[in-house]
N, C-alpha and C. Protein backbone atom coordinates (compact mmCIF):
# COMPACT_ATOMS: atom_id res chain seq x y z
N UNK A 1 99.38 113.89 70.05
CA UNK A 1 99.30 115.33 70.08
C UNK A 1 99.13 115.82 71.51
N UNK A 2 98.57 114.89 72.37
CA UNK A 2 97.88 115.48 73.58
C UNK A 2 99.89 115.57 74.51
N UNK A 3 100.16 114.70 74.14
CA UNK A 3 100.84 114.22 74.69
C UNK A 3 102.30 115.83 74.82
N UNK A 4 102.52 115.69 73.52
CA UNK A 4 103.20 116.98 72.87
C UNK A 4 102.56 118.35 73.58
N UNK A 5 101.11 118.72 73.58
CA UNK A 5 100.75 119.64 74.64
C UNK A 5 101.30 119.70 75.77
N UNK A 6 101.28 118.84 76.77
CA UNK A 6 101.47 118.64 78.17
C UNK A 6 102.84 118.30 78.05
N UNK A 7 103.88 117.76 76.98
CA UNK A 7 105.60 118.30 77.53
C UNK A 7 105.75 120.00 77.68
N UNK A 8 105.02 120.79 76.34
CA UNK A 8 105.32 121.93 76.58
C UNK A 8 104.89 122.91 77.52
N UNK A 9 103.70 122.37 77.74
CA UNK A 9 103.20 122.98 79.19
C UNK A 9 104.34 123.01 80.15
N UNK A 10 104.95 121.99 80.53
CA UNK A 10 105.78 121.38 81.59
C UNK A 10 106.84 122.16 81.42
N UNK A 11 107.47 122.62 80.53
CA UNK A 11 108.80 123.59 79.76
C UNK A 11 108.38 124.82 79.75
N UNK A 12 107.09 125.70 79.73
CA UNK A 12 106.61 126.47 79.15
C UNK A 12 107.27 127.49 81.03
N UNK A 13 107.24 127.10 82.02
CA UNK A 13 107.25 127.66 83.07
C UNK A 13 108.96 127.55 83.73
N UNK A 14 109.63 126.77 83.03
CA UNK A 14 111.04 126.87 83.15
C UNK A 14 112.19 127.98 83.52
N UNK A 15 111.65 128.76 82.17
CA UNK A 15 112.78 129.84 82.36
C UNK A 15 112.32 131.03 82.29
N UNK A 16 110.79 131.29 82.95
CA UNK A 16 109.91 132.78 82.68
C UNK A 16 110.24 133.99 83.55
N UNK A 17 111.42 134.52 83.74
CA UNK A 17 111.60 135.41 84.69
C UNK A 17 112.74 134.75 85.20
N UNK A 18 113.15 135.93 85.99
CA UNK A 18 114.90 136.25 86.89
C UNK A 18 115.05 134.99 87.53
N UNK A 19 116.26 134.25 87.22
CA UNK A 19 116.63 133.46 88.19
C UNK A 19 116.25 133.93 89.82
N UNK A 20 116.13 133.40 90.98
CA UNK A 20 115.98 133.82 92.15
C UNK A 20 116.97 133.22 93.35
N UNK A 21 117.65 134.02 94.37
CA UNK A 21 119.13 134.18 94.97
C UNK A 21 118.99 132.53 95.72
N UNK A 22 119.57 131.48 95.84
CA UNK A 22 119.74 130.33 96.82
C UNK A 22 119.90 130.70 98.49
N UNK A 23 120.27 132.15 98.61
CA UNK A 23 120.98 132.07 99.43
C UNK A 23 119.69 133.31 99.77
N UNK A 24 120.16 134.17 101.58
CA UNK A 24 119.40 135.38 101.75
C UNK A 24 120.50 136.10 101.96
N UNK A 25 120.13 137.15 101.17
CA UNK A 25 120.77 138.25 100.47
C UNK A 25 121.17 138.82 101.67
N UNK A 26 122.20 139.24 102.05
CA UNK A 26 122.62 140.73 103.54
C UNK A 26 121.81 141.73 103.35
N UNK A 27 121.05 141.86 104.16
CA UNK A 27 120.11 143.36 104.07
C UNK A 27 121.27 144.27 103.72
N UNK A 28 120.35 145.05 103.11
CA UNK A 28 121.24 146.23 102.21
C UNK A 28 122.16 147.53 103.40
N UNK A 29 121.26 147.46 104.83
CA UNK A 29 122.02 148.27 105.45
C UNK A 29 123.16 147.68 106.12
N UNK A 30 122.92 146.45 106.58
CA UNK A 30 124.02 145.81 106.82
C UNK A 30 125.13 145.86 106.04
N UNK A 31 125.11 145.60 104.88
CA UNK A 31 126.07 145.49 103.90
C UNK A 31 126.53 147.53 103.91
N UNK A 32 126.09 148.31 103.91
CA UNK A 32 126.32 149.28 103.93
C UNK A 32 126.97 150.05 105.12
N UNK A 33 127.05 149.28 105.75
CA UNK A 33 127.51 149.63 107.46
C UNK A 33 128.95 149.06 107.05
N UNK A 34 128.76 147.64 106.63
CA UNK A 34 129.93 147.00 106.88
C UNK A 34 131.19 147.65 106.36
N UNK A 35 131.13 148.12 104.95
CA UNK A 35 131.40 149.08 103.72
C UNK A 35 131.92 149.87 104.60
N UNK A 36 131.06 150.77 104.92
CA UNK A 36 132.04 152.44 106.04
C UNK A 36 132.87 151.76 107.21
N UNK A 37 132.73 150.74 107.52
CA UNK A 37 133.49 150.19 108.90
C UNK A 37 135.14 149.64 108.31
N UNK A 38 135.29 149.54 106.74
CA UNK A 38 136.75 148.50 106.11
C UNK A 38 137.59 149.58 106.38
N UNK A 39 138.29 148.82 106.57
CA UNK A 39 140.30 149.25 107.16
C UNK A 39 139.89 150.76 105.51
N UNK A 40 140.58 151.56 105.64
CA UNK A 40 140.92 152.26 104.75
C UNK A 40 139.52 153.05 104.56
N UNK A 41 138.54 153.03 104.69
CA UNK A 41 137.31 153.69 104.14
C UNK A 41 137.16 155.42 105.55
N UNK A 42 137.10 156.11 104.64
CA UNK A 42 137.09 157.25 105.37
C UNK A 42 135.79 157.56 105.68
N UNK A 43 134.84 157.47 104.53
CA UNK A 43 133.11 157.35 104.23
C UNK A 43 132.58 156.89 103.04
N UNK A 44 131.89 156.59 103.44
CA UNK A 44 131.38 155.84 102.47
C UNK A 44 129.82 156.53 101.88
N UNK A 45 129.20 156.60 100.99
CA UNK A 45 128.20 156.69 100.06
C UNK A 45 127.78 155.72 99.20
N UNK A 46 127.13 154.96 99.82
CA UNK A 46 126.60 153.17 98.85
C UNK A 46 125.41 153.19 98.53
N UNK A 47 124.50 152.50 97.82
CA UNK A 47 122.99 152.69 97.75
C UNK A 47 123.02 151.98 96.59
N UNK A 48 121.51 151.38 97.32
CA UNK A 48 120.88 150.51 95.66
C UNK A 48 120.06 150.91 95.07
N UNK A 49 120.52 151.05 93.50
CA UNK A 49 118.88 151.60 92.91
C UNK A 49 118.65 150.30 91.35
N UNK A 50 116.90 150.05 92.38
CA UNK A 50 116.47 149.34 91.39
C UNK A 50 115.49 149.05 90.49
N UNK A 51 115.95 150.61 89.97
CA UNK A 51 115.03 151.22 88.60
C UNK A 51 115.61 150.61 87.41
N UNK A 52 114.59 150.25 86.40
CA UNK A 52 115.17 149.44 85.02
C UNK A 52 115.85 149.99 84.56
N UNK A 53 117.09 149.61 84.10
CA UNK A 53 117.81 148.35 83.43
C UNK A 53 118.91 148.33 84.67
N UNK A 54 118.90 149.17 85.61
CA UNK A 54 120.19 149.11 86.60
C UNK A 54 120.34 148.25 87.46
N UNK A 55 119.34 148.07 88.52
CA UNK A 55 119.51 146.38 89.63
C UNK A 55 120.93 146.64 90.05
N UNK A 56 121.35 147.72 90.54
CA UNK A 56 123.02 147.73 91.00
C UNK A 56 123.05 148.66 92.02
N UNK A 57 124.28 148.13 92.84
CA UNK A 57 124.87 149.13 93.67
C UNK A 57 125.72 149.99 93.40
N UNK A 58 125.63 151.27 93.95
CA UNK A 58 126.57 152.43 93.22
C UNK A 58 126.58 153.15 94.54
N UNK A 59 127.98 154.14 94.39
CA UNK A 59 128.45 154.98 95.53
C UNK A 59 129.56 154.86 95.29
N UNK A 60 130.37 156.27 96.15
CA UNK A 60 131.58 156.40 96.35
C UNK A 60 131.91 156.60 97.48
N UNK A 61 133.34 156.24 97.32
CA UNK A 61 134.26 155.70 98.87
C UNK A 61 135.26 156.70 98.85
N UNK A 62 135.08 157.12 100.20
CA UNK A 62 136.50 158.17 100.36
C UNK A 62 138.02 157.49 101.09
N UNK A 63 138.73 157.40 100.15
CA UNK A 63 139.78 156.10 100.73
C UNK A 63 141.02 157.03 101.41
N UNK A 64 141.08 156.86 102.76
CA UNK A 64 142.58 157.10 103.38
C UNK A 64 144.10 156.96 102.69
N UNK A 65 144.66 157.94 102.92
CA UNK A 65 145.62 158.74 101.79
C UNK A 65 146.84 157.13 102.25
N UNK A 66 146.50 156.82 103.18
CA UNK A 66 148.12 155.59 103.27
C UNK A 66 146.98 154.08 103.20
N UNK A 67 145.99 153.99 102.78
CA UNK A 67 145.48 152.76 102.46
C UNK A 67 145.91 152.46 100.86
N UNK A 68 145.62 151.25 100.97
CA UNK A 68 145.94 150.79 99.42
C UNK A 68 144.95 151.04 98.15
N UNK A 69 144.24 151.69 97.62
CA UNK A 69 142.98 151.95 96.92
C UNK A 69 142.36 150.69 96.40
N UNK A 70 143.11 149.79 95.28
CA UNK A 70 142.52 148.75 95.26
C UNK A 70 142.52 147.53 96.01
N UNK A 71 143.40 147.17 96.37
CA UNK A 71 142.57 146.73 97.80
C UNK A 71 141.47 147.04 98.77
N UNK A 72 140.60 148.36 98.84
CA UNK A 72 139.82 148.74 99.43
C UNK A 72 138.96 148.85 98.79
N UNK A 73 139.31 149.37 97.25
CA UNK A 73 137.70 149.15 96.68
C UNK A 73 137.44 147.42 95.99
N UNK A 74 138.56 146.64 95.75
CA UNK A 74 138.49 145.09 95.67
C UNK A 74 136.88 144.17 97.24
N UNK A 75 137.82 144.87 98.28
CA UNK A 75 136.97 144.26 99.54
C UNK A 75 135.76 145.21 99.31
N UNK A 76 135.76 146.23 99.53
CA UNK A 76 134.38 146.39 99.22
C UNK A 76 133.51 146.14 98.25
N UNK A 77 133.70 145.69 96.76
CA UNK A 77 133.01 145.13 96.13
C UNK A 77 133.01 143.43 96.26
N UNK A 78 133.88 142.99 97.32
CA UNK A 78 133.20 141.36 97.97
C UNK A 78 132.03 141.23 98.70
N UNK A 79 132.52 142.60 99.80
CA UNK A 79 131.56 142.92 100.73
C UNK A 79 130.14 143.00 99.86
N UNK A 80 129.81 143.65 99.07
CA UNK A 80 128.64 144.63 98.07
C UNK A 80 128.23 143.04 97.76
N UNK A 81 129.07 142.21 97.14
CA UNK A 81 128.56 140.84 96.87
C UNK A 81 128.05 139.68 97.62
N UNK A 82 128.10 139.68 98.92
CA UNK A 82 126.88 139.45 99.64
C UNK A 82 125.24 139.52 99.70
N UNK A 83 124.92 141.04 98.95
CA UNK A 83 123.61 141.20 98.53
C UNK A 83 122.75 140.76 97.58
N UNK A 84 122.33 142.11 96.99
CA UNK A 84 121.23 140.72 96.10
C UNK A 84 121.72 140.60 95.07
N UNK A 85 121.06 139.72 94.74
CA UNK A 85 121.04 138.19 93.53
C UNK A 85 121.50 139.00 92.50
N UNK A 86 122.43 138.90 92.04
CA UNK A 86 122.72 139.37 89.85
C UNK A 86 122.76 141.18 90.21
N UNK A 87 123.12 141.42 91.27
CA UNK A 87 122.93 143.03 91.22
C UNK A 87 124.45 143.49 90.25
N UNK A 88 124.50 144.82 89.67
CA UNK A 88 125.82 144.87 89.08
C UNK A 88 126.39 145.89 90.36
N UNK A 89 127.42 146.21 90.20
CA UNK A 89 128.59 147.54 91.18
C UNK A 89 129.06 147.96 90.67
N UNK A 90 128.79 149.03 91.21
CA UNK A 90 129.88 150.24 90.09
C UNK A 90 129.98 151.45 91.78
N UNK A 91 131.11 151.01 92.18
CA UNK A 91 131.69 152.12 93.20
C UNK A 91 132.54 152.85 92.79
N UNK A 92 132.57 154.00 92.80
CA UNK A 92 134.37 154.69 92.57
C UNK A 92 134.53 155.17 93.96
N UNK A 93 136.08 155.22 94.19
CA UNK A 93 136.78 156.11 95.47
C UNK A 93 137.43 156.72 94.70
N UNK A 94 137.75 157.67 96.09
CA UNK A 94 138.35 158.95 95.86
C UNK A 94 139.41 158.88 96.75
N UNK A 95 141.20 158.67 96.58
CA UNK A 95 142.07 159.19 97.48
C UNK A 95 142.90 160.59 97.29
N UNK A 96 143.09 161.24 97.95
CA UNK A 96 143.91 162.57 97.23
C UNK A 96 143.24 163.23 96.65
N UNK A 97 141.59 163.67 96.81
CA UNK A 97 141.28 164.18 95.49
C UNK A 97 141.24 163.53 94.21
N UNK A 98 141.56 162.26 94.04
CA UNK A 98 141.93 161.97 92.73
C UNK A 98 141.11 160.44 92.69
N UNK A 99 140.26 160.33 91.45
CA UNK A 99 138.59 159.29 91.41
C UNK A 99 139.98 157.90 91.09
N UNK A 100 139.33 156.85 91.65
CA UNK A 100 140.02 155.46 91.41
C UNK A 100 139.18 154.63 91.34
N UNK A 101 139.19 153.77 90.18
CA UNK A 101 138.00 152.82 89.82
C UNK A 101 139.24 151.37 90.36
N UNK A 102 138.26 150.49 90.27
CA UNK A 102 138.35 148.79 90.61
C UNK A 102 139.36 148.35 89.01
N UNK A 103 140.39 148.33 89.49
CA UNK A 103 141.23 147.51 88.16
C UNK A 103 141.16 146.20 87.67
N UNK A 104 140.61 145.55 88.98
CA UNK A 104 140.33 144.17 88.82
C UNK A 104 138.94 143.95 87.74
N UNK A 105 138.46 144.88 87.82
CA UNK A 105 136.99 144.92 87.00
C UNK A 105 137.26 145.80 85.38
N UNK A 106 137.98 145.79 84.69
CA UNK A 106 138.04 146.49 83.62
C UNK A 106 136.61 147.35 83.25
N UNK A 107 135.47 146.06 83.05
CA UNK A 107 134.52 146.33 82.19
C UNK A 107 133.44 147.04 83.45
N UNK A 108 132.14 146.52 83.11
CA UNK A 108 131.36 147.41 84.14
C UNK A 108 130.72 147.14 85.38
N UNK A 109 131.25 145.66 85.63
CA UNK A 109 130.92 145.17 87.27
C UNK A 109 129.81 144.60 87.04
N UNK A 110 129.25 144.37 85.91
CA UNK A 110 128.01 143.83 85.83
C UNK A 110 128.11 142.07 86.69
N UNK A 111 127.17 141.48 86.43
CA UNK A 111 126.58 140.37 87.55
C UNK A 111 128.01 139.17 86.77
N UNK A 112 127.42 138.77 85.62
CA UNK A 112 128.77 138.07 85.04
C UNK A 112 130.15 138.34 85.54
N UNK A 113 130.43 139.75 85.35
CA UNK A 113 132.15 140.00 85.44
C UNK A 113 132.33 139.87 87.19
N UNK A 114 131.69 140.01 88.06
CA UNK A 114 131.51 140.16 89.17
C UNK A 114 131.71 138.52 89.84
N UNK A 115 130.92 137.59 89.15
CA UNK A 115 130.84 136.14 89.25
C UNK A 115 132.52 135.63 89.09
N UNK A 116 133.16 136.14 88.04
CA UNK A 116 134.37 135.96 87.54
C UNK A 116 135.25 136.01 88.50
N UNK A 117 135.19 137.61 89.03
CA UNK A 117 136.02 137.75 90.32
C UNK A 117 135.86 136.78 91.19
N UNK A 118 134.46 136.86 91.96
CA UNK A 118 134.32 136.71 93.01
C UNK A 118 133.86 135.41 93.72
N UNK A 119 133.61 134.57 92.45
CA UNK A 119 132.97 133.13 92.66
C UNK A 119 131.01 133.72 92.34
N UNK A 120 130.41 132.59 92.74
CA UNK A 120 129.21 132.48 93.00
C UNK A 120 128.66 133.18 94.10
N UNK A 121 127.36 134.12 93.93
CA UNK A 121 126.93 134.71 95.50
C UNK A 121 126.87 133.50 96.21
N UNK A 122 126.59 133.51 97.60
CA UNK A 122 126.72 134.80 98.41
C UNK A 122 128.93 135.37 98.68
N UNK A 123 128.91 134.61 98.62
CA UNK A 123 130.76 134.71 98.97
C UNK A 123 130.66 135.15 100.49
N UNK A 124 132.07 135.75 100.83
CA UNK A 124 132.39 135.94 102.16
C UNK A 124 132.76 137.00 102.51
N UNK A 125 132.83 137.82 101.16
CA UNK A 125 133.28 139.53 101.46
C UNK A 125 134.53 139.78 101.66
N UNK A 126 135.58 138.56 101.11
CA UNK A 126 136.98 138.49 100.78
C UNK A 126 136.98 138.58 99.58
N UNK A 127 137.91 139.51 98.93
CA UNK A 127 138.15 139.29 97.46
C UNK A 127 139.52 138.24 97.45
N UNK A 128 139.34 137.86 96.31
CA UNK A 128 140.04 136.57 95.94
C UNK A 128 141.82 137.29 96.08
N UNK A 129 142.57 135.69 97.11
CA UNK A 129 143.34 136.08 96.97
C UNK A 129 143.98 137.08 98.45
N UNK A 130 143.07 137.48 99.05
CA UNK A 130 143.42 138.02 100.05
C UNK A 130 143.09 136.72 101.44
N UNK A 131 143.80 136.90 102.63
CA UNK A 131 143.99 135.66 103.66
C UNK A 131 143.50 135.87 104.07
């Protein structure tokens, strides 16, 4: 019996709370600098808020009328994936007046669909596929 105590003890501390990042996360202004500085970004509006249940980055991008939209919001959500650990993204741009979401992302950018794209954090702030 004693024995049976002290495996579950040993298990009991396993999986109690958020996985935690391997890597150190890009400070958030960095990553936010980098964002307004990409080929095509006119301005940018990024920010993390990490009030429950969200843990995500959100903002919108004002994308230059002869840039490619998804391509610009693709790199910037590589870029965004540098930060922290399991965060979700949800950016929209705007070219023309007219809102353009991430096609590559159907669903809601959460940490999973994000992994899919983009590999494992930290990545390199290339979206897949680009040289």
């Amino acid at each position: 019996m004693g024995i049976v105590l002290a495996l579950a003890g040993c298990r009991a501390g396993e999986s109690d709370g958020p996985k935690k990042a391997e890597y150190t996360p890009v400070p958030d202004d960095t990553l936010f600098s980098q964002v307004a500085a990409l080929p095509g970004v006119k301005r940018a509006d990024v920010s993390f808020n990490d009030t429950w249940p969200e843990h995500t980055y959100l903002g919108e991008v004002d994308i230059s009328p002869d840039a490619d939209a998804q391509q610009v919001l693709d790199t910037v959500y590589a870029v965004l994936r540098q930060g922290r650990f399991d965060a979700g993204i949800n950016v929209v741009g705007y070219q023309a007046n007219r809102e353009v979401r991430l096609e590559a992302l159907p669903r809601s950018g959460g940490p999973a669909e994000l992994e899919k794209r983009y590999g494992p954090q930290p990545g390199s702030g290339t979206p897949p596929g680009s040289p």
